[in-house]
PDB file of N, CA and C in Angstrom:
ATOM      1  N   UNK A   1       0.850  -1.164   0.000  1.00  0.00           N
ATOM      2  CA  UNK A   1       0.000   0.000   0.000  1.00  0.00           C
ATOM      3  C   UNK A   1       0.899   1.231   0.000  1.00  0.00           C
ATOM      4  N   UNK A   2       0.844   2.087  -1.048  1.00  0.00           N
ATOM      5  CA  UNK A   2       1.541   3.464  -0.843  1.00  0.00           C
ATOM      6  C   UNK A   2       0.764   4.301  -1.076  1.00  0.00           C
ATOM      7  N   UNK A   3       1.277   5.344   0.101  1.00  0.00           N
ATOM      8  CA  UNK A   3       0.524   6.168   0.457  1.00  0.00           C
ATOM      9  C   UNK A   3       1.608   7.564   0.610  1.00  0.00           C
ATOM     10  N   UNK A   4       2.287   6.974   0.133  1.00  0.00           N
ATOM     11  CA  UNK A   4       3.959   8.326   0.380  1.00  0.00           C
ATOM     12  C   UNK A   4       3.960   9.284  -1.028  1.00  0.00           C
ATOM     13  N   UNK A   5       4.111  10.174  -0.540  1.00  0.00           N
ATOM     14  CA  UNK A   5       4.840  11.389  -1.679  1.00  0.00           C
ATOM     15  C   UNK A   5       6.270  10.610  -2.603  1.00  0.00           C
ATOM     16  N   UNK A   6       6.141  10.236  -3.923  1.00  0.00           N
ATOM     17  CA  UNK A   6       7.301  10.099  -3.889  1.00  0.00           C
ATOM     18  C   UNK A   6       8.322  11.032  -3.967  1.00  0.00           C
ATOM     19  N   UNK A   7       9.563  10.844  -3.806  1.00  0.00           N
ATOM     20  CA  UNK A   7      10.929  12.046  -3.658  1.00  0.00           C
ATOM     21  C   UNK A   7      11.251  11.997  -4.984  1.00  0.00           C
ATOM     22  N   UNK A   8      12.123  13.009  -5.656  1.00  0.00           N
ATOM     23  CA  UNK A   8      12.307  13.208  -6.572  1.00  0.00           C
ATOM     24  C   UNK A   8      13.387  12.215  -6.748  1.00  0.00           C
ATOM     25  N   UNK A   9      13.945  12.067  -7.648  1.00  0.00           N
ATOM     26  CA  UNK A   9      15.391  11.220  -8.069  1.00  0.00           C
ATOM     27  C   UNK A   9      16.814  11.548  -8.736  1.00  0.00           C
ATOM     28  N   UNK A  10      16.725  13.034  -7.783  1.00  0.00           N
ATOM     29  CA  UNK A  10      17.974  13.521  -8.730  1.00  0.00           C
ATOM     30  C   UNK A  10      16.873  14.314  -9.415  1.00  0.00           C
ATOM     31  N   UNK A  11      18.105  15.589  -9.702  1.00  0.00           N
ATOM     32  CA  UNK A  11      17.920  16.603 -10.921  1.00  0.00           C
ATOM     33  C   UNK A  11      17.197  16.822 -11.900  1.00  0.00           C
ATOM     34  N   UNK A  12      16.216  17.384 -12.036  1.00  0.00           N
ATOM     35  CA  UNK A  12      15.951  17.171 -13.483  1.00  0.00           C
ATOM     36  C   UNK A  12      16.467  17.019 -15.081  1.00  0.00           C
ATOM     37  N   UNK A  13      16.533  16.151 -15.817  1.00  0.00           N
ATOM     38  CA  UNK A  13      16.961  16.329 -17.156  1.00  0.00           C
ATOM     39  C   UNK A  13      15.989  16.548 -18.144  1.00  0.00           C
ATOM     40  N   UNK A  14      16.549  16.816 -19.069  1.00  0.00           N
ATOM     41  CA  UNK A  14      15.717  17.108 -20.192  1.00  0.00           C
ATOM     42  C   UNK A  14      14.940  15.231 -20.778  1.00  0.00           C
ATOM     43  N   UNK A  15      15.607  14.046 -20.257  1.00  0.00           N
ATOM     44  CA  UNK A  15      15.409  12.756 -20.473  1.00  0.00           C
ATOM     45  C   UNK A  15      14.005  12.045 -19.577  1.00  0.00           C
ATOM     46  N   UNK A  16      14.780  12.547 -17.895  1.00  0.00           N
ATOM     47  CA  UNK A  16      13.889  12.228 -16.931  1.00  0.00           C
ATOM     48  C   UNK A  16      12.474  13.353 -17.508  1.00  0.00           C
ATOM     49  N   UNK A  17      12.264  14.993 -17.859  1.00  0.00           N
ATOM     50  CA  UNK A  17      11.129  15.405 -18.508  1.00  0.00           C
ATOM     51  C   UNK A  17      10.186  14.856 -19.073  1.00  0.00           C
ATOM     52  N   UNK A  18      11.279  14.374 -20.277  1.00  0.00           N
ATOM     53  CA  UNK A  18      10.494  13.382 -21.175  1.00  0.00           C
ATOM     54  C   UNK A  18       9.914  12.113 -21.134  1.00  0.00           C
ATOM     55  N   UNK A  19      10.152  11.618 -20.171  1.00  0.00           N
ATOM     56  CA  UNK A  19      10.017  10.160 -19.382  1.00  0.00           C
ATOM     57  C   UNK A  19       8.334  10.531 -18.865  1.00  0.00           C
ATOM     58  N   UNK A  20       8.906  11.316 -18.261  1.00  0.00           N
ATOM     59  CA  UNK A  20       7.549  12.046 -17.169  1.00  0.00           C
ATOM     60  C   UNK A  20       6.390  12.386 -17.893  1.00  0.00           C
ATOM     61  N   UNK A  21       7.104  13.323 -18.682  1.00  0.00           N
ATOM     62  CA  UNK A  21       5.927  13.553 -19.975  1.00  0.00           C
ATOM     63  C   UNK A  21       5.303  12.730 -20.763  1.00  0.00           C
ATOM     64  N   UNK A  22       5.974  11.470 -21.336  1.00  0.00           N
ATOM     65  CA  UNK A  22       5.573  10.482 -21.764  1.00  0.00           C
ATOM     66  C   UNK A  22       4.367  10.112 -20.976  1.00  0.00           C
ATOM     67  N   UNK A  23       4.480   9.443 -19.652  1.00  0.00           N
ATOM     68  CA  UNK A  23       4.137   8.645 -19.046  1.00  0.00           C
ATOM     69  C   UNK A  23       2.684   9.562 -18.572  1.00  0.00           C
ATOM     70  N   UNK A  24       2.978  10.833 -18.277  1.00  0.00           N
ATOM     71  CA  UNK A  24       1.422  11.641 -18.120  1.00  0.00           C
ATOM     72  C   UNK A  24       1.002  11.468 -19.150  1.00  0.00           C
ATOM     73  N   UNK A  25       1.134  11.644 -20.409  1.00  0.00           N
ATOM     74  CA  UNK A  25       0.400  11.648 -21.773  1.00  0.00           C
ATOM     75  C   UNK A  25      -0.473  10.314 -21.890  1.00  0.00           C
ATOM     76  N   UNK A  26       0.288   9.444 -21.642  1.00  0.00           N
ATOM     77  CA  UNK A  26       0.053   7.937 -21.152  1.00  0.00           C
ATOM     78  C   UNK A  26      -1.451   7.838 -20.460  1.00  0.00           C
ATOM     79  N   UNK A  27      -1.293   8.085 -19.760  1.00  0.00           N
ATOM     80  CA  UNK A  27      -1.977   7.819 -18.525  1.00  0.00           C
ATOM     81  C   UNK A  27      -2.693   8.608 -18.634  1.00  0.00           C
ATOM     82  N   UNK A  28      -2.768   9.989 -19.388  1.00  0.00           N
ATOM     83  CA  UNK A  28      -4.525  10.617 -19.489  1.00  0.00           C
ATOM     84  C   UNK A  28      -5.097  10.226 -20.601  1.00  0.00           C
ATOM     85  N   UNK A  29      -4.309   9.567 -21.809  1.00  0.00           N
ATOM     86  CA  UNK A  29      -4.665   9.130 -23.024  1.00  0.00           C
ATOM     87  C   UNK A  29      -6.106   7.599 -22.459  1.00  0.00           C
ATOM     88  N   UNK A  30      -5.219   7.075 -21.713  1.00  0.00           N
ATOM     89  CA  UNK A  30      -5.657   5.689 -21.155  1.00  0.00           C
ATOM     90  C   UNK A  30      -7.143   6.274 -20.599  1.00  0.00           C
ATOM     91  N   UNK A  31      -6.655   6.713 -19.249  1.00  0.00           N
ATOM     92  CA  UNK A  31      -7.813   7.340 -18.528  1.00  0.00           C
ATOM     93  C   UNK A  31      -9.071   7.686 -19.051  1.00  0.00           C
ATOM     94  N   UNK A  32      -8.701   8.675 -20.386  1.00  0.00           N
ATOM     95  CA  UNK A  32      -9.786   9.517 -21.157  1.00  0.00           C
ATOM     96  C   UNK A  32     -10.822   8.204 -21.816  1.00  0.00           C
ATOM     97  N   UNK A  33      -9.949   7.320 -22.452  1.00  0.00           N
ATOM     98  CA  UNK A  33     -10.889   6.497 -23.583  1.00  0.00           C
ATOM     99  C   UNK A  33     -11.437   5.469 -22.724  1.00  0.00           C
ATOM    100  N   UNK A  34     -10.917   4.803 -21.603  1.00  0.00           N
ATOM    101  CA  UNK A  34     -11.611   3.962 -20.516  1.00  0.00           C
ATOM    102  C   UNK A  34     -12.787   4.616 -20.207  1.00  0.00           C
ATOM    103  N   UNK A  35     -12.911   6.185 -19.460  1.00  0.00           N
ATOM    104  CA  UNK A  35     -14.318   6.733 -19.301  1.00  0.00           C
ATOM    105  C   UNK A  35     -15.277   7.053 -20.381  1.00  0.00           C
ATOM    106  N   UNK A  36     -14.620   7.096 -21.030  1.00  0.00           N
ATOM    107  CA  UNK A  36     -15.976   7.584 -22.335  1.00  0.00           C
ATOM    108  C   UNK A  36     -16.167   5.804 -23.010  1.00  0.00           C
ATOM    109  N   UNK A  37     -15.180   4.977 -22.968  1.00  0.00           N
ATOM    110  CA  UNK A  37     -15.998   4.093 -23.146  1.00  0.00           C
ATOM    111  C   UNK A  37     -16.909   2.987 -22.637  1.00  0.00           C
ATOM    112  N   UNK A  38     -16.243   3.423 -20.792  1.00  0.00           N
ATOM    113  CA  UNK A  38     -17.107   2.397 -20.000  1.00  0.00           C
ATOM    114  C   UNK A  38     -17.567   3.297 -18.997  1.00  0.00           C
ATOM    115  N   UNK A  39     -17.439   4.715 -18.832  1.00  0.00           N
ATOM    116  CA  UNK A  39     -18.363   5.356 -17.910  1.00  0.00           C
ATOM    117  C   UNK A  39     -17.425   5.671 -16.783  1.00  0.00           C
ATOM    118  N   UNK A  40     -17.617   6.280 -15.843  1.00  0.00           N
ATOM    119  CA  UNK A  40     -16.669   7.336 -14.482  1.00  0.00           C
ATOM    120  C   UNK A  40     -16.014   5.909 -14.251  1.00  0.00           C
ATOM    121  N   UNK A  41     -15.111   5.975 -13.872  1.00  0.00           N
ATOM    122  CA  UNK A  41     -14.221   5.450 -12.692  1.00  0.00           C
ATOM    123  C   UNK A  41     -13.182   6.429 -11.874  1.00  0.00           C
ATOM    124  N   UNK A  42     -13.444   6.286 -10.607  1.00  0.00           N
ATOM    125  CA  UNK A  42     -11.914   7.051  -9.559  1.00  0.00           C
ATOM    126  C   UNK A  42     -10.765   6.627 -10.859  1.00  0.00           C
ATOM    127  N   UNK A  43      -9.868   8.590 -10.552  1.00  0.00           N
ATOM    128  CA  UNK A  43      -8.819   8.961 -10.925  1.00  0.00           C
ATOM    129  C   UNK A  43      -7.640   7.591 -10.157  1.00  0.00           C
ATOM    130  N   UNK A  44      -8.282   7.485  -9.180  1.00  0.00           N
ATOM    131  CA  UNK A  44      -7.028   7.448  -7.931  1.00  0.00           C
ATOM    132  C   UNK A  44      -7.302   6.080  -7.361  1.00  0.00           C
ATOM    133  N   UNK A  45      -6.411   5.351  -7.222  1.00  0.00           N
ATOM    134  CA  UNK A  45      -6.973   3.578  -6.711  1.00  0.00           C
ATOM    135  C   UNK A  45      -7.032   4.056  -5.070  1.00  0.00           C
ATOM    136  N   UNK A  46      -7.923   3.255  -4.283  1.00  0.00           N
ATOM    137  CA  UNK A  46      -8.481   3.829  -2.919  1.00  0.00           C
ATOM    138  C   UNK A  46      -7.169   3.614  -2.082  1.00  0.00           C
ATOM    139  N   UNK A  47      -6.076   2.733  -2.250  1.00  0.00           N
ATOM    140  CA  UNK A  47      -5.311   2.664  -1.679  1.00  0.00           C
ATOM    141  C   UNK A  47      -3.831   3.825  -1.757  1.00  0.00           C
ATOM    142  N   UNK A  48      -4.207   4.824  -2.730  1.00  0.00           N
ATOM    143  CA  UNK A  48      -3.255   5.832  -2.864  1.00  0.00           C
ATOM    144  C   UNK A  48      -3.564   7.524  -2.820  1.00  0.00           C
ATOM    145  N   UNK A  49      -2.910   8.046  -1.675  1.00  0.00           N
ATOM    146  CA  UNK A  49      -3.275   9.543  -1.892  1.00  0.00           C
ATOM    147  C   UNK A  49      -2.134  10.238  -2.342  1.00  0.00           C
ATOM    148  N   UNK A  50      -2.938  11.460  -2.915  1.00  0.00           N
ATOM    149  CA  UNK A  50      -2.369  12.437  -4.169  1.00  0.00           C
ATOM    150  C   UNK A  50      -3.072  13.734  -3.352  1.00  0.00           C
ATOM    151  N   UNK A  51      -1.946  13.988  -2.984  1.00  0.00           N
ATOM    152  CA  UNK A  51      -2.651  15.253  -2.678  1.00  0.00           C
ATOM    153  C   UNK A  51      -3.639  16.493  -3.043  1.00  0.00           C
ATOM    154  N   UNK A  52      -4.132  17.760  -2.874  1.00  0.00           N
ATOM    155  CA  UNK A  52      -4.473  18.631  -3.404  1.00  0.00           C
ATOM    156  C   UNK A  52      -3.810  19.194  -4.301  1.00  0.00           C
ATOM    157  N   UNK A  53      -2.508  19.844  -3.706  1.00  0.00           N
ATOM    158  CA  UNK A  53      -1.621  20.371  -4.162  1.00  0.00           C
ATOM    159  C   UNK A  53      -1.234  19.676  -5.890  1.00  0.00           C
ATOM    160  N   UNK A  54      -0.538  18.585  -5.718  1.00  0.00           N
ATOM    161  CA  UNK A  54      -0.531  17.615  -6.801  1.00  0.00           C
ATOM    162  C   UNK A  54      -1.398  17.942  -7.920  1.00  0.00           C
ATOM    163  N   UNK A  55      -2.264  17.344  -7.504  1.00  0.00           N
ATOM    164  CA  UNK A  55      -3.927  17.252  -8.375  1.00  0.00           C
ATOM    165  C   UNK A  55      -4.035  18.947  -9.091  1.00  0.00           C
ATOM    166  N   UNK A  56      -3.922  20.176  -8.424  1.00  0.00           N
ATOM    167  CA  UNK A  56      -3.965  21.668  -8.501  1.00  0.00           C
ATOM    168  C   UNK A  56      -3.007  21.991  -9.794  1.00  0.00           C
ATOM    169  N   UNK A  57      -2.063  21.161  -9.291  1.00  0.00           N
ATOM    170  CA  UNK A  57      -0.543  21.824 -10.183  1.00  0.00           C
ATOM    171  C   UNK A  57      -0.642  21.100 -11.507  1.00  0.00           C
ATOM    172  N   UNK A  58      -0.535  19.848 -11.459  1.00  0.00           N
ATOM    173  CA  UNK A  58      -1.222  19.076 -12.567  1.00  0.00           C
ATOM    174  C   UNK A  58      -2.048  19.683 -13.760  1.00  0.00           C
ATOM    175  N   UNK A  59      -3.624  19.741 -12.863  1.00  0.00           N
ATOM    176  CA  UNK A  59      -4.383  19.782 -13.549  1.00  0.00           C
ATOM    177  C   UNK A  59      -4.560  21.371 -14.322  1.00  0.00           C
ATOM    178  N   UNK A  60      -3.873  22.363 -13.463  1.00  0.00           N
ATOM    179  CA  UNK A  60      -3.593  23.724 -14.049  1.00  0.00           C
ATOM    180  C   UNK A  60      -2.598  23.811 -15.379  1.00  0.00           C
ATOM    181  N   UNK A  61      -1.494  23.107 -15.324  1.00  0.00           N
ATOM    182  CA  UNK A  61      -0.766  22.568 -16.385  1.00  0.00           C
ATOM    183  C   UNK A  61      -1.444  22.289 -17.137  1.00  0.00           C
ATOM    184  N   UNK A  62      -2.066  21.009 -17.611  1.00  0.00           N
ATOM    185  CA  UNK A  62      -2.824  20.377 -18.394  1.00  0.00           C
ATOM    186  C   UNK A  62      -3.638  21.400 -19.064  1.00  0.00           C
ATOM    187  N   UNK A  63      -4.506  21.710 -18.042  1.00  0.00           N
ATOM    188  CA  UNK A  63      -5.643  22.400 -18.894  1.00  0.00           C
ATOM    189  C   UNK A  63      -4.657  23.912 -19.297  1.00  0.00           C
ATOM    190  N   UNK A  64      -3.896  24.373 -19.216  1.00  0.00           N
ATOM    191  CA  UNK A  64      -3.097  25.635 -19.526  1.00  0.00           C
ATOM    192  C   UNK A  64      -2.431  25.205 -21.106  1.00  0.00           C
ATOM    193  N   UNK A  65      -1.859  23.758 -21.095  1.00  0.00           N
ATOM    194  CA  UNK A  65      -1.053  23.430 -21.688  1.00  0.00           C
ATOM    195  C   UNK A  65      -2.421  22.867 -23.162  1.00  0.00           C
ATOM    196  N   UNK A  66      -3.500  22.135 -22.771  1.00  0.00           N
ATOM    197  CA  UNK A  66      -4.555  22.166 -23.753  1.00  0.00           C
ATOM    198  C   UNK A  66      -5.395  23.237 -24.632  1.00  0.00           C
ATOM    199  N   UNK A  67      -5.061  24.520 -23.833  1.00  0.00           N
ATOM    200  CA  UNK A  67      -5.934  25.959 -24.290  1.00  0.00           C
ATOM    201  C   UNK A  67      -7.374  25.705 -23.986  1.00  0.00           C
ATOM    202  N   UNK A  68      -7.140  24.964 -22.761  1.00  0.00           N
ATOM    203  CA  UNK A  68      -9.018  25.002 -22.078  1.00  0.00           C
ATOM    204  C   UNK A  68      -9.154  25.741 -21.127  1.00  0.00           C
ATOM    205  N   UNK A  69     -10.108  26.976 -21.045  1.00  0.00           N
ATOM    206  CA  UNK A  69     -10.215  27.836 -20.196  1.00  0.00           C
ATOM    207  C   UNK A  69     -11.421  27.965 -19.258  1.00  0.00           C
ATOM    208  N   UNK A  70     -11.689  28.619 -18.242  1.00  0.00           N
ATOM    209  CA  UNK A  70     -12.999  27.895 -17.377  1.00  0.00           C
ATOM    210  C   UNK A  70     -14.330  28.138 -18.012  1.00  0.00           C
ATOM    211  N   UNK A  71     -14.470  29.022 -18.806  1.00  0.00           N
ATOM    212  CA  UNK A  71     -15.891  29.113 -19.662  1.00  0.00           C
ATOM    213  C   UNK A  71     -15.787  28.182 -19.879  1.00  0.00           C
ATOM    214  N   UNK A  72     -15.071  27.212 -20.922  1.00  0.00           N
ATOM    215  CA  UNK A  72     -15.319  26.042 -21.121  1.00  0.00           C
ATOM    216  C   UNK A  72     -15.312  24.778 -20.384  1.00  0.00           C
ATOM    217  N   UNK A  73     -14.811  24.683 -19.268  1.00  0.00           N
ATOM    218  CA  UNK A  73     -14.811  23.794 -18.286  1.00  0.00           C
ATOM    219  C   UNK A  73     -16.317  24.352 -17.445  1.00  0.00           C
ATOM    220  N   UNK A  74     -16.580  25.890 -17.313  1.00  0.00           N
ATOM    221  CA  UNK A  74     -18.154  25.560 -16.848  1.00  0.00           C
ATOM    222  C   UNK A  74     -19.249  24.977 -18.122  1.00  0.00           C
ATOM    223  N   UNK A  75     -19.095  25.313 -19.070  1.00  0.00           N
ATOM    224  CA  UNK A  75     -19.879  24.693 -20.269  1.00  0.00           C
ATOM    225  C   UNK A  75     -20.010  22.747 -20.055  1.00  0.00           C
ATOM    226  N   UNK A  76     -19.018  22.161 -19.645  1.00  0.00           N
ATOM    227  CA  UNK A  76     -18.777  21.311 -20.163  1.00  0.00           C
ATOM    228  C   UNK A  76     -19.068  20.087 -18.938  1.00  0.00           C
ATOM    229  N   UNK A  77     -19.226  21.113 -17.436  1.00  0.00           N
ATOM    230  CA  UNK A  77     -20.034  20.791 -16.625  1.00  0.00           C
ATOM    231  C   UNK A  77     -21.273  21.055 -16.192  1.00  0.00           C
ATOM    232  N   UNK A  78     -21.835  22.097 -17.062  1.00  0.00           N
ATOM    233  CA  UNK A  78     -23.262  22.447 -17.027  1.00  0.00           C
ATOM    234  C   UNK A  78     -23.290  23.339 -15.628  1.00  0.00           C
ATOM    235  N   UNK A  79     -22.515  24.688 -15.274  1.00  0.00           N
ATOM    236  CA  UNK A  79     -22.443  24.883 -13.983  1.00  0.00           C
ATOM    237  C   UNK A  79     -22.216  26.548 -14.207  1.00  0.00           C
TER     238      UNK A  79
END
């Protein structure tokens, strides 16, 4: 069961970036087509926390880095 922050591993490189980057691309690519094709499931398996912070920084990235802005995130939740 982990439940720890992991620590970084050393420095950033332009390799470890890309690793990282890969692997988010990954993993929202996955995420995205699992819900639209079988319906909600938790982001997060019950046995792992992710903080706020995390989740904040992330998801501000993402949507910064997509050109989605909150008009459209209220549109898109009906809110």
């Amino acid at each position: 069961m982990s439940t720890s922050t992991p620590e970084p591993s050393g420095p950033p490189s332009a390799a470890s970036d890309a690793a990282l980057q890969r692997a988010l691309a990954d993993a929202v690519a996955a995420y995205g087509a699992r819900v639209r094709e079988h319906g909600e499931i938790p982001p997060f398996p019950a046995d792992r926390t992710v903080t706020s912070t995390d989740v904040a920084i992330t998801a501000a990235a993402m949507l910064k880095a997509s050109e989605i802005y909150s008009f459209e995130i209220a549109a898109m939740f009906d809110v």
